[in-house]
N, C-alpha and C. Protein backbone atom coordinates (compact mmCIF):
# COMPACT_ATOMS: atom_id res chain seq x y z
N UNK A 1 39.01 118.69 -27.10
CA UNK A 1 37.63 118.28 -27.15
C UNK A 1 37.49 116.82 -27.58
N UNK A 2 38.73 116.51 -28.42
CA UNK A 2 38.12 114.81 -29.29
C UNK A 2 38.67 114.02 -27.99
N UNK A 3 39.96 114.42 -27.44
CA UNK A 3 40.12 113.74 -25.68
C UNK A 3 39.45 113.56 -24.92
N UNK A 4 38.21 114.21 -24.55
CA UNK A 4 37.03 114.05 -23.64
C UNK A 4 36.41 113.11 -24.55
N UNK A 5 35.47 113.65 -25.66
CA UNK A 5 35.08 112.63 -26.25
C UNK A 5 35.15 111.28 -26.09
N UNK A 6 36.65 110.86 -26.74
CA UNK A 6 37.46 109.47 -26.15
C UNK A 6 37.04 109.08 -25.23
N UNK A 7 37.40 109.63 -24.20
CA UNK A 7 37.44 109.37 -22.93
C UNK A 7 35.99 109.31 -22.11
N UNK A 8 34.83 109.94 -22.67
CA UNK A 8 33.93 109.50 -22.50
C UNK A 8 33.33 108.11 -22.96
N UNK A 9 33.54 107.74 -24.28
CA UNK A 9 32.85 106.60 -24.92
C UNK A 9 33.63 105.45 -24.40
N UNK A 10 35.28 105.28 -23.73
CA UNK A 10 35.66 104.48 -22.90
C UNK A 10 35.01 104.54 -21.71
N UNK A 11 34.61 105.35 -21.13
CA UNK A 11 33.89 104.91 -19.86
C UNK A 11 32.70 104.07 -20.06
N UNK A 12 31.51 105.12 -21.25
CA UNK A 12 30.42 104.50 -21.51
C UNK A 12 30.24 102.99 -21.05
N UNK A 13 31.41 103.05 -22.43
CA UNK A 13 31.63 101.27 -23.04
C UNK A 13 32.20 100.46 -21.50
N UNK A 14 32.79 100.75 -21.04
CA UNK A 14 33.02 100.19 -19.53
C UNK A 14 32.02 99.87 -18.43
N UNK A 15 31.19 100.74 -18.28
CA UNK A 15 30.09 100.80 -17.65
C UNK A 15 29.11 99.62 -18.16
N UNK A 16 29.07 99.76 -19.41
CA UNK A 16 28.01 99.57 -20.04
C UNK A 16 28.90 97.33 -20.32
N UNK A 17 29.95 97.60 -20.01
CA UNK A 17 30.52 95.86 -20.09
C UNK A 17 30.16 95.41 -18.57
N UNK A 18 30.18 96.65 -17.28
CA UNK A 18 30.43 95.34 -16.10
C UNK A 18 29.06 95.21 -15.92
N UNK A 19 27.79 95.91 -16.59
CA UNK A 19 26.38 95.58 -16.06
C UNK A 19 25.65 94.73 -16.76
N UNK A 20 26.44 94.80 -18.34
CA UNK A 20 24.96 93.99 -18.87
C UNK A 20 26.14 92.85 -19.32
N UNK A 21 27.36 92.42 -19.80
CA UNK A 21 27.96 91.49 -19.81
C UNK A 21 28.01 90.81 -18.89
N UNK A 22 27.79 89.15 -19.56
CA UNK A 22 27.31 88.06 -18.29
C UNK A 22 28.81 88.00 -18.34
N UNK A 23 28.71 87.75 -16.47
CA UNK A 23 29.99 86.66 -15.79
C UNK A 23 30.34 85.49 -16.56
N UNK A 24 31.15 84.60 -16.91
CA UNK A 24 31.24 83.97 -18.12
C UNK A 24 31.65 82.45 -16.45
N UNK A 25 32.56 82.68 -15.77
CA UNK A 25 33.05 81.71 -14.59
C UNK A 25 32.12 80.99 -13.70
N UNK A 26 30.69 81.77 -13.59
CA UNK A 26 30.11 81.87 -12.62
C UNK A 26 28.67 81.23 -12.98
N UNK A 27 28.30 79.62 -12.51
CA UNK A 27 27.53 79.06 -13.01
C UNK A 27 25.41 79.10 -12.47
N UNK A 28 24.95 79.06 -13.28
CA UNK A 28 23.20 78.92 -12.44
C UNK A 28 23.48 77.49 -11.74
N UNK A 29 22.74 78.01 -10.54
CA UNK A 29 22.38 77.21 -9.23
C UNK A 29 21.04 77.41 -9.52
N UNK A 30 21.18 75.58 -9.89
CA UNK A 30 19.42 75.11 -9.87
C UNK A 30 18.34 75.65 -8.44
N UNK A 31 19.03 75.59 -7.24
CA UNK A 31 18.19 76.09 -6.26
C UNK A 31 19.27 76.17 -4.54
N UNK A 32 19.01 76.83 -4.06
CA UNK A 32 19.88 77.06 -2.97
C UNK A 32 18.81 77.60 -1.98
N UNK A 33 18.53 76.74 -0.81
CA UNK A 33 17.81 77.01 0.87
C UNK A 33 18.29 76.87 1.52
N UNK A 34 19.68 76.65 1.74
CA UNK A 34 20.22 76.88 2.62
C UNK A 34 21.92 77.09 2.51
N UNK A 35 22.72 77.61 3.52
CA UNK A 35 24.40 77.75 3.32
C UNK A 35 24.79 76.31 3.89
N UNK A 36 25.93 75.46 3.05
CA UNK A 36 26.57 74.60 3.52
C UNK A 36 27.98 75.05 4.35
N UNK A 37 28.97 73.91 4.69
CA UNK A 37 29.77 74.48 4.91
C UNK A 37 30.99 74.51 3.84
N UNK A 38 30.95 74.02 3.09
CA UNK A 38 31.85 74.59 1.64
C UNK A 38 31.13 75.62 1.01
N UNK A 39 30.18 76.27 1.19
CA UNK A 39 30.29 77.58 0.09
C UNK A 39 29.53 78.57 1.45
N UNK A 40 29.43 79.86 0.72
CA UNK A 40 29.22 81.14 1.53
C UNK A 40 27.92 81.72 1.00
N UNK A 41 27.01 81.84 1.22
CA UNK A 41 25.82 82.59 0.38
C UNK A 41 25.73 83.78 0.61
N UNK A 42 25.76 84.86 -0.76
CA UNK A 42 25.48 86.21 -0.38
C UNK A 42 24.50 86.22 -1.04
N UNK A 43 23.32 86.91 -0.28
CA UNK A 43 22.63 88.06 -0.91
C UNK A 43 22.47 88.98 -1.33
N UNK A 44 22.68 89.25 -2.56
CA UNK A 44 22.94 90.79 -3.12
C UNK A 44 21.61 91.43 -3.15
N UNK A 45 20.58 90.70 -2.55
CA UNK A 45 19.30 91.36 -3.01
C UNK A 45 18.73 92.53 -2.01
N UNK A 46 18.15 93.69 -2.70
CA UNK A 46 17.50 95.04 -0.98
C UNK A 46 16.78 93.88 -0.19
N UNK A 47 16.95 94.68 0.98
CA UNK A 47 16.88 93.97 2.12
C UNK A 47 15.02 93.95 2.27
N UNK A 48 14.17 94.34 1.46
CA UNK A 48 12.76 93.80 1.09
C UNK A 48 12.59 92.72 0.30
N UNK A 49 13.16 92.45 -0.54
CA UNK A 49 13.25 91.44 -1.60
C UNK A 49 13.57 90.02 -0.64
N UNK A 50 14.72 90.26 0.03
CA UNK A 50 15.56 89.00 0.77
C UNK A 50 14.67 88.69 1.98
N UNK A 51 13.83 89.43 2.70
CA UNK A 51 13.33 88.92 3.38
C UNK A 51 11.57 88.26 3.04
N UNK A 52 11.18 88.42 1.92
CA UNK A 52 10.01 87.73 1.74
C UNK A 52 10.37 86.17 1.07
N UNK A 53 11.49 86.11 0.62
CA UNK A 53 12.40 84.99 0.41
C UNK A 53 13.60 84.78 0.97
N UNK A 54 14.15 84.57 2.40
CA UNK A 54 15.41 84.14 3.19
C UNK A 54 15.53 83.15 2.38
N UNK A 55 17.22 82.91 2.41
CA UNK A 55 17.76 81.70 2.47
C UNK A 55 18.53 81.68 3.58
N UNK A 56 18.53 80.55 4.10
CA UNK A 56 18.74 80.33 5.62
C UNK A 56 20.23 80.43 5.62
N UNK A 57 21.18 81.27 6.54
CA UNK A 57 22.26 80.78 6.72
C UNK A 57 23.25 81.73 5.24
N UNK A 58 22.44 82.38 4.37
CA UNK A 58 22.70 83.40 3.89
C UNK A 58 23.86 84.86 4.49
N UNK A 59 24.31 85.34 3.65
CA UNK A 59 24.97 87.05 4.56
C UNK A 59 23.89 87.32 3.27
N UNK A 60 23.13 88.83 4.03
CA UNK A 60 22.33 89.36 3.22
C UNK A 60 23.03 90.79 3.52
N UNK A 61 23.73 91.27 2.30
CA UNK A 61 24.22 91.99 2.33
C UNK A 61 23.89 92.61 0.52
N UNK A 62 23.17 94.14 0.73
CA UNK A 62 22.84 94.46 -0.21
C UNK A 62 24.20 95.31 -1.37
N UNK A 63 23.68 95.16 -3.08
CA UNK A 63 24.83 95.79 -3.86
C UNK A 63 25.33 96.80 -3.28
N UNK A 64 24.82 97.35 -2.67
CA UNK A 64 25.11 98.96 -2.72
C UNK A 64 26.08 98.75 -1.56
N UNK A 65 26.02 97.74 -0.85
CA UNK A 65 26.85 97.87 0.50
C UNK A 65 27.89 96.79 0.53
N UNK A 66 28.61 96.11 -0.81
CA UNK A 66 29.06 94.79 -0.92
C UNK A 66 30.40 95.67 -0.77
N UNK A 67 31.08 96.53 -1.15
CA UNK A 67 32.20 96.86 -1.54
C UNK A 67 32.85 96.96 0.24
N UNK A 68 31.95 97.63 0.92
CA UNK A 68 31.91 97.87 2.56
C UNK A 68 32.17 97.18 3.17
N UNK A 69 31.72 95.38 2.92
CA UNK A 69 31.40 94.70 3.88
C UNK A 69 32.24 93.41 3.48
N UNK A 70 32.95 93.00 2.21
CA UNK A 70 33.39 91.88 1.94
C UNK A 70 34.48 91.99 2.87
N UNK A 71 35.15 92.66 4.01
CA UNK A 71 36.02 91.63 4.91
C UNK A 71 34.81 90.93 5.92
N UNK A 72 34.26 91.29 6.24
CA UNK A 72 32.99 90.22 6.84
C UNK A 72 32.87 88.53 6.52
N UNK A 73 32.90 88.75 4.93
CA UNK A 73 32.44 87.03 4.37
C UNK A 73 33.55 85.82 4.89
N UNK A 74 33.75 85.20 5.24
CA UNK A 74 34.56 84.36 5.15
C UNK A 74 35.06 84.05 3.57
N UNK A 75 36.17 83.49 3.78
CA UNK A 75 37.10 83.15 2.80
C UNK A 75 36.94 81.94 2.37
N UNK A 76 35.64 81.51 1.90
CA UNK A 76 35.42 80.24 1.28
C UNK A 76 34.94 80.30 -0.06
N UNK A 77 34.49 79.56 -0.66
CA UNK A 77 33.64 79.55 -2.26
C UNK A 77 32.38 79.86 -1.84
N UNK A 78 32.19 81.20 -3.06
CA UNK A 78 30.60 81.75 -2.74
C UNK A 78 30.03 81.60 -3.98
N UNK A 79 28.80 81.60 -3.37
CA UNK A 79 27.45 81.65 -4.10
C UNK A 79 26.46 83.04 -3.81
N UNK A 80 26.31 83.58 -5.19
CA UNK A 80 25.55 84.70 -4.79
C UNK A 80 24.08 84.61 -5.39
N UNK A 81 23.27 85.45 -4.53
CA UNK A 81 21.96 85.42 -4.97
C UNK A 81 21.85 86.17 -5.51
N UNK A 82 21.03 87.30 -6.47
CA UNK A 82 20.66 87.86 -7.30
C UNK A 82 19.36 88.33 -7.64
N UNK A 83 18.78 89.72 -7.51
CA UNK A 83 17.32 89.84 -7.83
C UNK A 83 17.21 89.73 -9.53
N UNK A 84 18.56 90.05 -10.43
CA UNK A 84 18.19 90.01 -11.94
C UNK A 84 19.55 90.25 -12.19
N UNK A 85 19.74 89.84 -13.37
CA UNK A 85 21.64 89.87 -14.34
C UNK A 85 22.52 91.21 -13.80
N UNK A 86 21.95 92.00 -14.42
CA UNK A 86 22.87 93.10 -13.51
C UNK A 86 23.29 93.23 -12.23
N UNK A 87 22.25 92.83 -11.20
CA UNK A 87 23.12 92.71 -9.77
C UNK A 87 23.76 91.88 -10.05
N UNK A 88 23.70 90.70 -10.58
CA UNK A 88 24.54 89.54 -10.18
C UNK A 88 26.04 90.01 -10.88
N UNK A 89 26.04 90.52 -12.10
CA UNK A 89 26.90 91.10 -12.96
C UNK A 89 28.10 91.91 -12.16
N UNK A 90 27.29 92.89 -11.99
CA UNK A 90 27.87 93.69 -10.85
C UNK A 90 28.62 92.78 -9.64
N UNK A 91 27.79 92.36 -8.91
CA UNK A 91 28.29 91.82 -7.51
C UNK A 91 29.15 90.54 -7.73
N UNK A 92 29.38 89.85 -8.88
CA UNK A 92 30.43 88.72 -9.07
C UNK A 92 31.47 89.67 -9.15
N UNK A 93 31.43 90.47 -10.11
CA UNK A 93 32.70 90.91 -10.39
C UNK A 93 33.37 92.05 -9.35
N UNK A 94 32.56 92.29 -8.38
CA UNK A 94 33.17 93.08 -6.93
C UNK A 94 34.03 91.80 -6.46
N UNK A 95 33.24 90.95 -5.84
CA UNK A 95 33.53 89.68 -5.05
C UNK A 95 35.03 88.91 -5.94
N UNK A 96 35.23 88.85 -7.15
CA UNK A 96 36.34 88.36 -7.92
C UNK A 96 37.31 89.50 -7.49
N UNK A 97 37.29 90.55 -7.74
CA UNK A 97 37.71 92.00 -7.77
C UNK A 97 38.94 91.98 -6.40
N UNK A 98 37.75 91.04 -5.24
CA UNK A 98 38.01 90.89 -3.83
C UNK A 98 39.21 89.90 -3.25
N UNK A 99 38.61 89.10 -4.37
CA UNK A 99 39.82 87.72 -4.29
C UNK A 99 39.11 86.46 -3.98
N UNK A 100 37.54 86.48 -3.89
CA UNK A 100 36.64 85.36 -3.66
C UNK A 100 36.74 84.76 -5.00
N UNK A 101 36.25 83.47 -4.78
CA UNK A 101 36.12 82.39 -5.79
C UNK A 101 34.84 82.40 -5.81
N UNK A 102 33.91 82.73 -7.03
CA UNK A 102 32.27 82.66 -7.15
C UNK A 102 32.11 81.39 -8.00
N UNK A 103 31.47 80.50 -7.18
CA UNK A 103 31.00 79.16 -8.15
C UNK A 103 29.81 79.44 -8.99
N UNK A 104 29.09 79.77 -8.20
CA UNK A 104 27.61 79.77 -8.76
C UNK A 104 26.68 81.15 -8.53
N UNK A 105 25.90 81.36 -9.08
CA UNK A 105 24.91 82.28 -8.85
C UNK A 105 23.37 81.71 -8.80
N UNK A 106 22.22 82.09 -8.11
CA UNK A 106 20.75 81.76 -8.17
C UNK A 106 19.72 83.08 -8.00
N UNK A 107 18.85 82.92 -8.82
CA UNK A 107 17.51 84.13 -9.31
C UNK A 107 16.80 83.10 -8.11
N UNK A 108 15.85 83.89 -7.06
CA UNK A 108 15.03 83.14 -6.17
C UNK A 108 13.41 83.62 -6.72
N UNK A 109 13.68 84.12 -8.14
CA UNK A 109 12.39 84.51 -8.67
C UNK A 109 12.10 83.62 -9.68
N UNK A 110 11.11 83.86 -10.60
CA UNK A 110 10.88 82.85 -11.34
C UNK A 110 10.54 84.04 -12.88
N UNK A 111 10.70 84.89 -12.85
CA UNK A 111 10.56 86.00 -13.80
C UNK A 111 12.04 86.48 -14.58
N UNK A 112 12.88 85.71 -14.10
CA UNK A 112 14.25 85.94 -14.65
C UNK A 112 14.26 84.78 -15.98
N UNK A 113 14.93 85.47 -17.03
CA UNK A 113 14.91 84.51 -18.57
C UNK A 113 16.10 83.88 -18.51
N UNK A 114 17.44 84.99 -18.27
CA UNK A 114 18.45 84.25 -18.47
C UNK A 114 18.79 82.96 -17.97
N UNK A 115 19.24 82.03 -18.19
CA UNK A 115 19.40 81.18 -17.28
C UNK A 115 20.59 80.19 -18.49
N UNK A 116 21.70 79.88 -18.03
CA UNK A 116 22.55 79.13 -19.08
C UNK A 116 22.30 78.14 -19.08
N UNK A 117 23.14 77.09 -19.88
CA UNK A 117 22.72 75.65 -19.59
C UNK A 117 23.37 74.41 -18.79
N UNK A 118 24.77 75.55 -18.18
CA UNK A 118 25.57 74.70 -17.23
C UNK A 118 24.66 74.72 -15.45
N UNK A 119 24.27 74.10 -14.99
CA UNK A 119 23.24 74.35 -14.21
C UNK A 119 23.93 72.95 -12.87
N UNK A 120 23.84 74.05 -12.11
CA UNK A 120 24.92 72.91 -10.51
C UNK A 120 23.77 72.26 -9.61
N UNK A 121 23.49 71.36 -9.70
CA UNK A 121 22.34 70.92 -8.46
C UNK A 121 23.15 71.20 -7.21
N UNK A 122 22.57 71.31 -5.80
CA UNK A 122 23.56 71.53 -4.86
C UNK A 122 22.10 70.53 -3.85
């Protein structure tokens, strides 16, 4: 019984590190409208969210479907979009997981607090 136990409060605690612990590598992007050709833009955001705000030249490819689809992205430095910390949380650390290099991340909302103070103009 104290083995389950254990073994529950390690998961908890696991769970509970890849969603609400910030990416520590992965910097705020002051603003991103469009994909260059050195970086890759994903959208991690549902596919309602991403389309009342496109970024042009984007892969809009939602969390739930990132694990599916990263042989798709090209193999360059990405930038991911984000509806709030936890997707982004989540979806850096798939994309690292993957073997991508994540420079930056951007909130296309204005209701998000976090925001660090290393901040990339692009």
């Amino acid at each position: 019984m104290q083995l389950i136990l254990v073994l529950f409060i390690m998961y908890t605690i696991y769970v509970l590190f890849q969603r609400y612990v910030p990416v520590i590598q992965a910097s705020y992007i002051d603003h991103v409208h469009q994909a260059d050709n050195e970086h890759v833009v994903i959208d991690l955001r549902d596919y309602i969210s991403s389309s009342h705000s496109p970024i042009k030249g984007a892969y809009e490819i939602p969390l739930a479907y990132l694990k599916r689809y990263t042989d798709k992205i090209p193999n360059q430095k990405v930038i991911v979009i984000a509806s709030d910390s936890v997707e982004k949380n989540i979806g850096v650390r798939v994309l690292k997981r993957r073997g991508f290099e994540v420079v930056g991340f951007y909130y296309p909302t204005e209701k998000i607090k976090e925001v660090p103070g290393d901040i990339i103009k692009i």
